[in-house]
C-alpha atoms as a PDB file:
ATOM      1  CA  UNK A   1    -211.390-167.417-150.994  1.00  0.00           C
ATOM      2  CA  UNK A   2    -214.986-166.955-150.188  1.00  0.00           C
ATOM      3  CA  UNK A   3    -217.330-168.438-152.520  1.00  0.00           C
ATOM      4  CA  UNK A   4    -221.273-168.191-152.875  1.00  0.00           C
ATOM      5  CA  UNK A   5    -222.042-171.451-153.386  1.00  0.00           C
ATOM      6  CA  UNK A   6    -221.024-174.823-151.338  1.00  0.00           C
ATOM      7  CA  UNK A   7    -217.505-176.193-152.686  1.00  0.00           C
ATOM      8  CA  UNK A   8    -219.601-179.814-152.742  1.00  0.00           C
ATOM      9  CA  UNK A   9    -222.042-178.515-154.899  1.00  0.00           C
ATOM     10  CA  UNK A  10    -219.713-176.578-157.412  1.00  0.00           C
ATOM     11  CA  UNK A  11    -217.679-180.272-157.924  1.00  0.00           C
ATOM     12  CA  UNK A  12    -220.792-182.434-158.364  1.00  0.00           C
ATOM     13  CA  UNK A  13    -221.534-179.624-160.977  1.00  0.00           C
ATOM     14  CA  UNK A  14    -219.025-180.185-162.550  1.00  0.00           C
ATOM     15  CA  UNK A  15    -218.747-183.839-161.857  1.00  0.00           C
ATOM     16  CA  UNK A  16    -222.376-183.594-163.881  1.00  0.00           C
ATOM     17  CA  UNK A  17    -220.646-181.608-166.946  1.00  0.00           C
ATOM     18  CA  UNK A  18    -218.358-183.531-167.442  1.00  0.00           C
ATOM     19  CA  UNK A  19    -219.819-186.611-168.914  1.00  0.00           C
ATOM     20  CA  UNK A  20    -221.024-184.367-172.026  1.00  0.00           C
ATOM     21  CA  UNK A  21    -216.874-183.982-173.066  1.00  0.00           C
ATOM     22  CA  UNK A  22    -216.602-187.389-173.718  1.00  0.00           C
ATOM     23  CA  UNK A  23    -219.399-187.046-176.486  1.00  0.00           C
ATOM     24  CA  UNK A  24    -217.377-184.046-177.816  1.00  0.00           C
ATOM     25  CA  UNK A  25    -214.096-186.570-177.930  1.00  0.00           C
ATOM     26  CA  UNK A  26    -215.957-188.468-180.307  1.00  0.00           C
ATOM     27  CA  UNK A  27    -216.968-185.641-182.177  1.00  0.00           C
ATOM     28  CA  UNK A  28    -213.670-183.792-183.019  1.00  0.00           C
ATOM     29  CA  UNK A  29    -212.440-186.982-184.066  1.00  0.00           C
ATOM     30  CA  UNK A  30    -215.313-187.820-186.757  1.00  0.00           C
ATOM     31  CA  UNK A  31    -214.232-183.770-187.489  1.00  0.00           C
ATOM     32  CA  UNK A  32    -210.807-184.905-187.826  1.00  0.00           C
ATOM     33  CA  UNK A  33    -212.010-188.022-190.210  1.00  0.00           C
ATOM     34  CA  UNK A  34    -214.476-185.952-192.550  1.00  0.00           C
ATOM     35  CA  UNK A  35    -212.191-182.988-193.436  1.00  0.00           C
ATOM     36  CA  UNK A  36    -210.076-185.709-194.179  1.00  0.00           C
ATOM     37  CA  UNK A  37    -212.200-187.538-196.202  1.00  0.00           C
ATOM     38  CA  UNK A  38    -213.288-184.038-197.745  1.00  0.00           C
ATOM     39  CA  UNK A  39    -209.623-182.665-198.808  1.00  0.00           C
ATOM     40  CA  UNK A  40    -209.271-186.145-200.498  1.00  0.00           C
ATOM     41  CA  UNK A  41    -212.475-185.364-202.757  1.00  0.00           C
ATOM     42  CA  UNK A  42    -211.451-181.674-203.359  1.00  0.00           C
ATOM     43  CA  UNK A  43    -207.998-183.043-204.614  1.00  0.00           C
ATOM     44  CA  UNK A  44    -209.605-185.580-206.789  1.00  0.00           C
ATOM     45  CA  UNK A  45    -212.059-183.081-208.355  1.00  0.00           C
ATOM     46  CA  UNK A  46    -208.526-181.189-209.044  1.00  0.00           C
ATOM     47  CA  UNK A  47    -206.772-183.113-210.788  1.00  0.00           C
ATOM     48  CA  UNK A  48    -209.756-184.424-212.561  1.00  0.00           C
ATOM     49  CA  UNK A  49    -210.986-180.729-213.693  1.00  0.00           C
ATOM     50  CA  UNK A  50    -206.922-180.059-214.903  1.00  0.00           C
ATOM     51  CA  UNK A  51    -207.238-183.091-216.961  1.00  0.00           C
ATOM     52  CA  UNK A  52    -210.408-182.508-218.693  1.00  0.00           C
ATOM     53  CA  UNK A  53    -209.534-178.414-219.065  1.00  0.00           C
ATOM     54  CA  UNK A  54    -205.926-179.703-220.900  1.00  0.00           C
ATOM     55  CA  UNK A  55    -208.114-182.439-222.619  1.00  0.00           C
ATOM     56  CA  UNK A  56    -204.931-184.845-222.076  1.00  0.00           C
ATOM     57  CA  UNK A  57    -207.004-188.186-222.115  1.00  0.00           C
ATOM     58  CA  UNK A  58    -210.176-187.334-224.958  1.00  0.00           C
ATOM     59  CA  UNK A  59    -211.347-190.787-224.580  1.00  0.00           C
ATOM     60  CA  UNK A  60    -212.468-190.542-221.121  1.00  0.00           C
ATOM     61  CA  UNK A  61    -214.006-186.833-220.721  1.00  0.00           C
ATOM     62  CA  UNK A  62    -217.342-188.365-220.686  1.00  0.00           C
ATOM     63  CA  UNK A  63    -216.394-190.797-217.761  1.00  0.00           C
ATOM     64  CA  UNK A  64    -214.250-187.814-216.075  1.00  0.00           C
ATOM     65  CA  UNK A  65    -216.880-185.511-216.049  1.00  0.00           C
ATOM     66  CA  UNK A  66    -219.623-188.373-214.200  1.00  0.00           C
ATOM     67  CA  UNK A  67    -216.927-189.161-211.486  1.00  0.00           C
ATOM     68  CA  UNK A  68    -216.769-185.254-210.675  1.00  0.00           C
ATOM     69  CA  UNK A  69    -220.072-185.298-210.471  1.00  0.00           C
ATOM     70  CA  UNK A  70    -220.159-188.058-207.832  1.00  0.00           C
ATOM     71  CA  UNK A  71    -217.340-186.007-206.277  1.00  0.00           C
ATOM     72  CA  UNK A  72    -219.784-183.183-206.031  1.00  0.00           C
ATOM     73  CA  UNK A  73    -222.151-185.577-204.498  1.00  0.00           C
ATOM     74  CA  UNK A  74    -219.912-186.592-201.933  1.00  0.00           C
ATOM     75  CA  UNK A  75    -218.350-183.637-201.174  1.00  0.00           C
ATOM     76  CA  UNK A  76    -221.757-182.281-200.237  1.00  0.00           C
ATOM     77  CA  UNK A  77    -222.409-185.688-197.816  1.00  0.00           C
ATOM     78  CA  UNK A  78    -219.291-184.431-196.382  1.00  0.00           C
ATOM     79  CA  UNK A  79    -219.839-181.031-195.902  1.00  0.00           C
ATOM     80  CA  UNK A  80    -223.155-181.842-194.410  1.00  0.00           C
ATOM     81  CA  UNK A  81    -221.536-184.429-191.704  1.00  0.00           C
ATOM     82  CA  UNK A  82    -218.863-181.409-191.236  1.00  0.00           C
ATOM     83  CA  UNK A  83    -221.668-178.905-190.420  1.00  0.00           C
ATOM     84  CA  UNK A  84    -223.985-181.241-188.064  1.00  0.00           C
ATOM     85  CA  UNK A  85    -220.721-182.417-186.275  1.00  0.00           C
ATOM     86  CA  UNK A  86    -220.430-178.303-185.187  1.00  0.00           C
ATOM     87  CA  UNK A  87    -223.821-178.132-184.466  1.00  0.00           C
ATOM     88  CA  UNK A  88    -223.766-181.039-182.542  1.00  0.00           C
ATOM     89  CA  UNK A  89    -220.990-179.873-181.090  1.00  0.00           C
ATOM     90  CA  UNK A  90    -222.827-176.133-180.062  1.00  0.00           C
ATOM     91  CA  UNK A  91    -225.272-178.528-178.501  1.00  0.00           C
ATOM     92  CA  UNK A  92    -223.560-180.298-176.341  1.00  0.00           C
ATOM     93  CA  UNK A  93    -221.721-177.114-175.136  1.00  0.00           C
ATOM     94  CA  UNK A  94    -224.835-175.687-173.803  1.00  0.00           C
ATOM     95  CA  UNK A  95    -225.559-178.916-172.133  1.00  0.00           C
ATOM     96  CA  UNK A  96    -222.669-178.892-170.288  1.00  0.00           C
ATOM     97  CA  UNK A  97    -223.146-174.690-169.257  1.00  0.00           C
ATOM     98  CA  UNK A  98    -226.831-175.120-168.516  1.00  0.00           C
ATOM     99  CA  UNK A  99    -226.171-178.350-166.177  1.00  0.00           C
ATOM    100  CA  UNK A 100    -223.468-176.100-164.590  1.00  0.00           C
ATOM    101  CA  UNK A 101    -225.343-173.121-164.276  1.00  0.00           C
ATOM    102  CA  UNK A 102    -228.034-175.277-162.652  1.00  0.00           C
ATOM    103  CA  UNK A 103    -226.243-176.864-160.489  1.00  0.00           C
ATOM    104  CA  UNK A 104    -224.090-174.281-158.936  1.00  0.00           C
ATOM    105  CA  UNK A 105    -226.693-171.284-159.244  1.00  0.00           C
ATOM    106  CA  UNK A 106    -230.726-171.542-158.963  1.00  0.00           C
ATOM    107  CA  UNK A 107    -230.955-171.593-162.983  1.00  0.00           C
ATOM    108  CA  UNK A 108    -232.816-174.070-163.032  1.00  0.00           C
ATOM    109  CA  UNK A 109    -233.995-175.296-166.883  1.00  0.00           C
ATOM    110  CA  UNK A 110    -233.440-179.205-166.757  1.00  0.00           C
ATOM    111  CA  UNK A 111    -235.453-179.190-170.001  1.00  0.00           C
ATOM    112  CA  UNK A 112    -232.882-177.166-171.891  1.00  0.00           C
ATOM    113  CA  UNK A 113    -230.350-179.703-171.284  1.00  0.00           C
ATOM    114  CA  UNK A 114    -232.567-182.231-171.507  1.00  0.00           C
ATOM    115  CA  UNK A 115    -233.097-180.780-175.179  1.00  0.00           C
ATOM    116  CA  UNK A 116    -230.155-179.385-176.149  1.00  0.00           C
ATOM    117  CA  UNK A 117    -228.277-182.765-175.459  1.00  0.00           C
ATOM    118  CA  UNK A 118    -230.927-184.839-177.380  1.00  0.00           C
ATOM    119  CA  UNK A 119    -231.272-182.196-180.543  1.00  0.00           C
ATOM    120  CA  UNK A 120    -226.965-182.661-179.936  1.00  0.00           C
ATOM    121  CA  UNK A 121    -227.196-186.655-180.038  1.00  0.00           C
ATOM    122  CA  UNK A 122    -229.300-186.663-182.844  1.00  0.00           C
ATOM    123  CA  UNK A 123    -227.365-183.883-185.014  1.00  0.00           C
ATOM    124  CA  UNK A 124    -224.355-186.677-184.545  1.00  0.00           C
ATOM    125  CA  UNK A 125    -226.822-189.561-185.468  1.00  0.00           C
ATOM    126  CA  UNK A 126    -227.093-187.746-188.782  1.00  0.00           C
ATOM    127  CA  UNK A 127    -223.723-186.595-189.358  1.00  0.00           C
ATOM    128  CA  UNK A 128    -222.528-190.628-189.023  1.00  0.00           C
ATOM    129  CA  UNK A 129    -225.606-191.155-191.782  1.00  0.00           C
ATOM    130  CA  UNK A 130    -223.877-188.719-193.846  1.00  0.00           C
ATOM    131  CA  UNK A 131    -220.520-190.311-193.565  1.00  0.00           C
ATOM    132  CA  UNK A 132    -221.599-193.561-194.262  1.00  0.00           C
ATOM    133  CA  UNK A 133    -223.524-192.431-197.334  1.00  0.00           C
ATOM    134  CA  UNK A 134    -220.401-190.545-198.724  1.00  0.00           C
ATOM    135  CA  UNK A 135    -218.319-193.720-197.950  1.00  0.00           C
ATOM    136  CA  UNK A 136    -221.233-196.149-199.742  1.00  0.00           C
ATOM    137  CA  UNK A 137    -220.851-193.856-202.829  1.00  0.00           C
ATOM    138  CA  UNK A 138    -216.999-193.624-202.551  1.00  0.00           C
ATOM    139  CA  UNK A 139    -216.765-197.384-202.831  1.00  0.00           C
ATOM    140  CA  UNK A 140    -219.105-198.206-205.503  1.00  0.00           C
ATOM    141  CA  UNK A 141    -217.305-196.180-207.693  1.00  0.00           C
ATOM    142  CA  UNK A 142    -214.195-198.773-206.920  1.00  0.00           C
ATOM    143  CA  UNK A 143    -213.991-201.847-209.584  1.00  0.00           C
ATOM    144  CA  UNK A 144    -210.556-203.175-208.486  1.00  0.00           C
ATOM    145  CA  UNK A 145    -209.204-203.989-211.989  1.00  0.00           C
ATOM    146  CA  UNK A 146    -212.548-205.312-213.456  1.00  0.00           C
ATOM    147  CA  UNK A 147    -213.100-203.413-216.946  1.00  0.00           C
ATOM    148  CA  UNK A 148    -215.911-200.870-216.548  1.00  0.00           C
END
């Protein structure tokens, strides 16, 4: 097999792309954690909008209705976290194809990588403010048997 490019060069190439992944591990499981978090809220909201639309508890519509809107609240924190977790998640995969492509070919754009794995570390760095925002909210709104 004949190939264009030194067989040394094409594993330190990839030897170079590789340490990106491991970022991407941690990202698919925050993923994994969020959606979680956000099919939890969505259920919630559920059963709280049945409950108020067959008006089977009268005395605490007024107290239903501010928990779905925290819900909403949340759900949006979550949402958020989901969609910076992709875009980190973009990021980092053109990290890892530009620092291939420049080490195996003469593309060379260092600063793209450079960029896209910073703008990628920081859309992460957000997504874990999210999170802990929606988690802040979610447990405030616990009282643990103490009368409201």
């Amino acid at each position: 097999m004949i190939f264009p490019v030194d067989p040394d060069t094409v594993s330190h190439g990839i030897q170079l792309a590789v340490a990106p992944v491991f970022l991407l591990t941690a990202v698919s499981g925050m993923i994994g954690a969020v959606v979680n978090r956000l099919a939890r809220i969505i259920d919630r909201a559920r059963l709280l909008e049945e409950r108020i639309k067959k008006n089977t508890h009268p005395e605490s519509v007024e107290d239903d209705y501010a928990e779905l809107a925290q819900l909403r609240t949340r759900g949006l924190l979550a949402n958020s976290s989901i969609g910076l977790l992709t875009l980190c998640s973009f990021l980092i995969g053109v990290t890892i194809i530009v620092l291939f492509l420049g080490e195996t070919t003469n593309f060379q754009m260092l600063r793209i990588s450079i960029g896209s794995f910073l703008a990628g570390v920081v859309c992460f760095l957000m997504a874990l403010g999210c999170f802990m925002a929606e988690t802040l909210i979610a447990t405030r709104v616990l009282n643990f048997g103490r009368p409201r």
